[in-house]
C-alpha atoms as a PDB file:
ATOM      1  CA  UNK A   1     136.159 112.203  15.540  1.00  0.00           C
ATOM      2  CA  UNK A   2     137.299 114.082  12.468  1.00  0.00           C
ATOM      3  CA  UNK A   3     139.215 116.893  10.982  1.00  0.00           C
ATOM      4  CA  UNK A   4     138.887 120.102   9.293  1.00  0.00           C
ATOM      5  CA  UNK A   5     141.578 122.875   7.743  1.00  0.00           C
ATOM      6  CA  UNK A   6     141.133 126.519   8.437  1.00  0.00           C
ATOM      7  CA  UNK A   7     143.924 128.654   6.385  1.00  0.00           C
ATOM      8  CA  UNK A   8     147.098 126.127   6.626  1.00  0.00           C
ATOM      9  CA  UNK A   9     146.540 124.167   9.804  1.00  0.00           C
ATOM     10  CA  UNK A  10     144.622 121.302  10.074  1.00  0.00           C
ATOM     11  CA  UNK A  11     142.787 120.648  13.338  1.00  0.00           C
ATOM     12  CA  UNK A  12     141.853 117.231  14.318  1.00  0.00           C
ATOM     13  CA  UNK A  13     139.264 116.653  17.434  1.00  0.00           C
ATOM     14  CA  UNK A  14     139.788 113.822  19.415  1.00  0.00           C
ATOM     15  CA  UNK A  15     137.208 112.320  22.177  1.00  0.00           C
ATOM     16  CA  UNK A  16     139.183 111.041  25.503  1.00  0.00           C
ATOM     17  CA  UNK A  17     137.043 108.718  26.894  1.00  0.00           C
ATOM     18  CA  UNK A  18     136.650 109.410  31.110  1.00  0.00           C
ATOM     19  CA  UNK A  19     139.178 106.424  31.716  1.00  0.00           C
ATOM     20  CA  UNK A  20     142.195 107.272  30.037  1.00  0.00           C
ATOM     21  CA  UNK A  21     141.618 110.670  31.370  1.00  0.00           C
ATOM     22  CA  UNK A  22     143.578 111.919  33.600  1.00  0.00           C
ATOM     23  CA  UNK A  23     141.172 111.989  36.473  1.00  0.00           C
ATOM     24  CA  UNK A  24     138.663 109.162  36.021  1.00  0.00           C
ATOM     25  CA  UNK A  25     135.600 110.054  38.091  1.00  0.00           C
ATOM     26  CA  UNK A  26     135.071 112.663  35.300  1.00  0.00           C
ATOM     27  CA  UNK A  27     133.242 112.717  32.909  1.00  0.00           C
ATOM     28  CA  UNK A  28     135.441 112.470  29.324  1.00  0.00           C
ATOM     29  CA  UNK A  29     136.943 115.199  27.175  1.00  0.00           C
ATOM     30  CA  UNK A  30     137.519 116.514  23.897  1.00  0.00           C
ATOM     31  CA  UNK A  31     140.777 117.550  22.608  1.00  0.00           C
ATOM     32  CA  UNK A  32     141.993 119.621  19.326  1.00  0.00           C
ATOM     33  CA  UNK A  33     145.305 119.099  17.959  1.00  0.00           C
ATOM     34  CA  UNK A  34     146.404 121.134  15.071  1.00  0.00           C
ATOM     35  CA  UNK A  35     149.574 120.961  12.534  1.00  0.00           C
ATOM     36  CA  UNK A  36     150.786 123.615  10.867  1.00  0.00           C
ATOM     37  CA  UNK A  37     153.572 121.812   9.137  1.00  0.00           C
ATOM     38  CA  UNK A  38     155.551 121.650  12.048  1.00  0.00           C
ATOM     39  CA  UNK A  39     153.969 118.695  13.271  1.00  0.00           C
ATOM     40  CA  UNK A  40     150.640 117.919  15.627  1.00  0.00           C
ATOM     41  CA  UNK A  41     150.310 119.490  19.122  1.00  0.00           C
ATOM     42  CA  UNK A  42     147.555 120.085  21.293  1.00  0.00           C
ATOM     43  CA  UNK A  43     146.008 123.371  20.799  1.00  0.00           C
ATOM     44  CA  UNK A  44     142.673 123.372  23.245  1.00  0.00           C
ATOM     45  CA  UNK A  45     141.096 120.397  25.503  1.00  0.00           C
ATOM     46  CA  UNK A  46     137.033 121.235  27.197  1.00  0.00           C
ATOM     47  CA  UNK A  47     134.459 119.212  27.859  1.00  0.00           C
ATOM     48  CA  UNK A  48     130.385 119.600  27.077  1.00  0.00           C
ATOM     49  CA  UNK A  49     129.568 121.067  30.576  1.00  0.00           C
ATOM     50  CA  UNK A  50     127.461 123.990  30.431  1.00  0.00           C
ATOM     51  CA  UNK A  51     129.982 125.811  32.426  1.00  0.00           C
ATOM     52  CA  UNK A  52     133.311 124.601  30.920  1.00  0.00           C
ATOM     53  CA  UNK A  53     135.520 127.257  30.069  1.00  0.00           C
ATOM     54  CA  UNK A  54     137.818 125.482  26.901  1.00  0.00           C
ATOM     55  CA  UNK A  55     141.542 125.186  28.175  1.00  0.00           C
ATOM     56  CA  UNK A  56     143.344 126.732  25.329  1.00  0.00           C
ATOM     57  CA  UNK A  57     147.302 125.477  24.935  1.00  0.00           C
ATOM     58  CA  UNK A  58     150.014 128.208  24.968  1.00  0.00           C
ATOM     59  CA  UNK A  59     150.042 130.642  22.483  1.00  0.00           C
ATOM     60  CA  UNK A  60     146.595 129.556  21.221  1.00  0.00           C
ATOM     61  CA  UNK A  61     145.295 131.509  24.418  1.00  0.00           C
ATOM     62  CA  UNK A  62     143.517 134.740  22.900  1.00  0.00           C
ATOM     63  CA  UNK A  63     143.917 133.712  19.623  1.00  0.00           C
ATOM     64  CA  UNK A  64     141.123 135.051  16.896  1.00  0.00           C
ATOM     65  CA  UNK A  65     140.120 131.729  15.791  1.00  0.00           C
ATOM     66  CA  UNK A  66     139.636 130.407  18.687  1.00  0.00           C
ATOM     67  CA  UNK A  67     135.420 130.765  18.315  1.00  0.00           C
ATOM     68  CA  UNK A  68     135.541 129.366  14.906  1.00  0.00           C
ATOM     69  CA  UNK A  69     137.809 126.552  15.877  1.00  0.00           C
ATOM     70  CA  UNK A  70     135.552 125.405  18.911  1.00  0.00           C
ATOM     71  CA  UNK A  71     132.836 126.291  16.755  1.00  0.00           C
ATOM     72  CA  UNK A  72     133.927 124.156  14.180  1.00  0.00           C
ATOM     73  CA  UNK A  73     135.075 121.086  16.667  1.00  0.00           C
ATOM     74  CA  UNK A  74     131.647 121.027  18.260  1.00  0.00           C
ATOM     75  CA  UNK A  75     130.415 120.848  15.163  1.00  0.00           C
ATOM     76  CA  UNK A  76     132.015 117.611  14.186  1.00  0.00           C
ATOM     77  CA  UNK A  77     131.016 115.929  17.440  1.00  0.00           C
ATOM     78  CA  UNK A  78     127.266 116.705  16.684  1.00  0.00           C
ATOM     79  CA  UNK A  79     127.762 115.006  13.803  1.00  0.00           C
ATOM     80  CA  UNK A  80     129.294 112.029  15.118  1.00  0.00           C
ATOM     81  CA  UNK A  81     126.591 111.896  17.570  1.00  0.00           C
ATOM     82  CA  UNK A  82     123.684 111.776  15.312  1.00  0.00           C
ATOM     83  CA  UNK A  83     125.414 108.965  13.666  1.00  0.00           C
END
């Protein structure tokens, strides 16, 4: 869906459509990867339910830029949306 770089990682938000999920009746999910220069790994997965709680990925968990990441993310899906 698109990309953006906050200090020197680059986050990339992917959209995981409901059947390549990993439970299918589902609705589908979003995931972030980020690279630091040690290569891409998932840093948070959630989906647009009003009550989702995002899933962040090890020590990502209680991070500070956690808001302005998912901020960011959701974001970039609005904008693929109105597209």
């Amino acid at each position: 869906m698109g990309d953006f770089a906050r200090g020197p990682a680059l986050f990339t938000v992917y959209k995981i459509p409901p059947d390549q999920g990993c439970y299918p009746n589902l609705p589908g999910f979003y995931l972030i990867d980020v690279d630091d220069g040690v290569g891409a790994r998932e840093c948070c997965r959630f989906t647009e339910g009003p009550d989702d709680v995002p899933e962040w990925n090890g020590s990502w968990r209680g991070d500070p830029w956690c808001p302005a990441i998912l901020k960011q993310a959701k974001a970039l899906i609005a904008k693929a949306a109105s597209k």
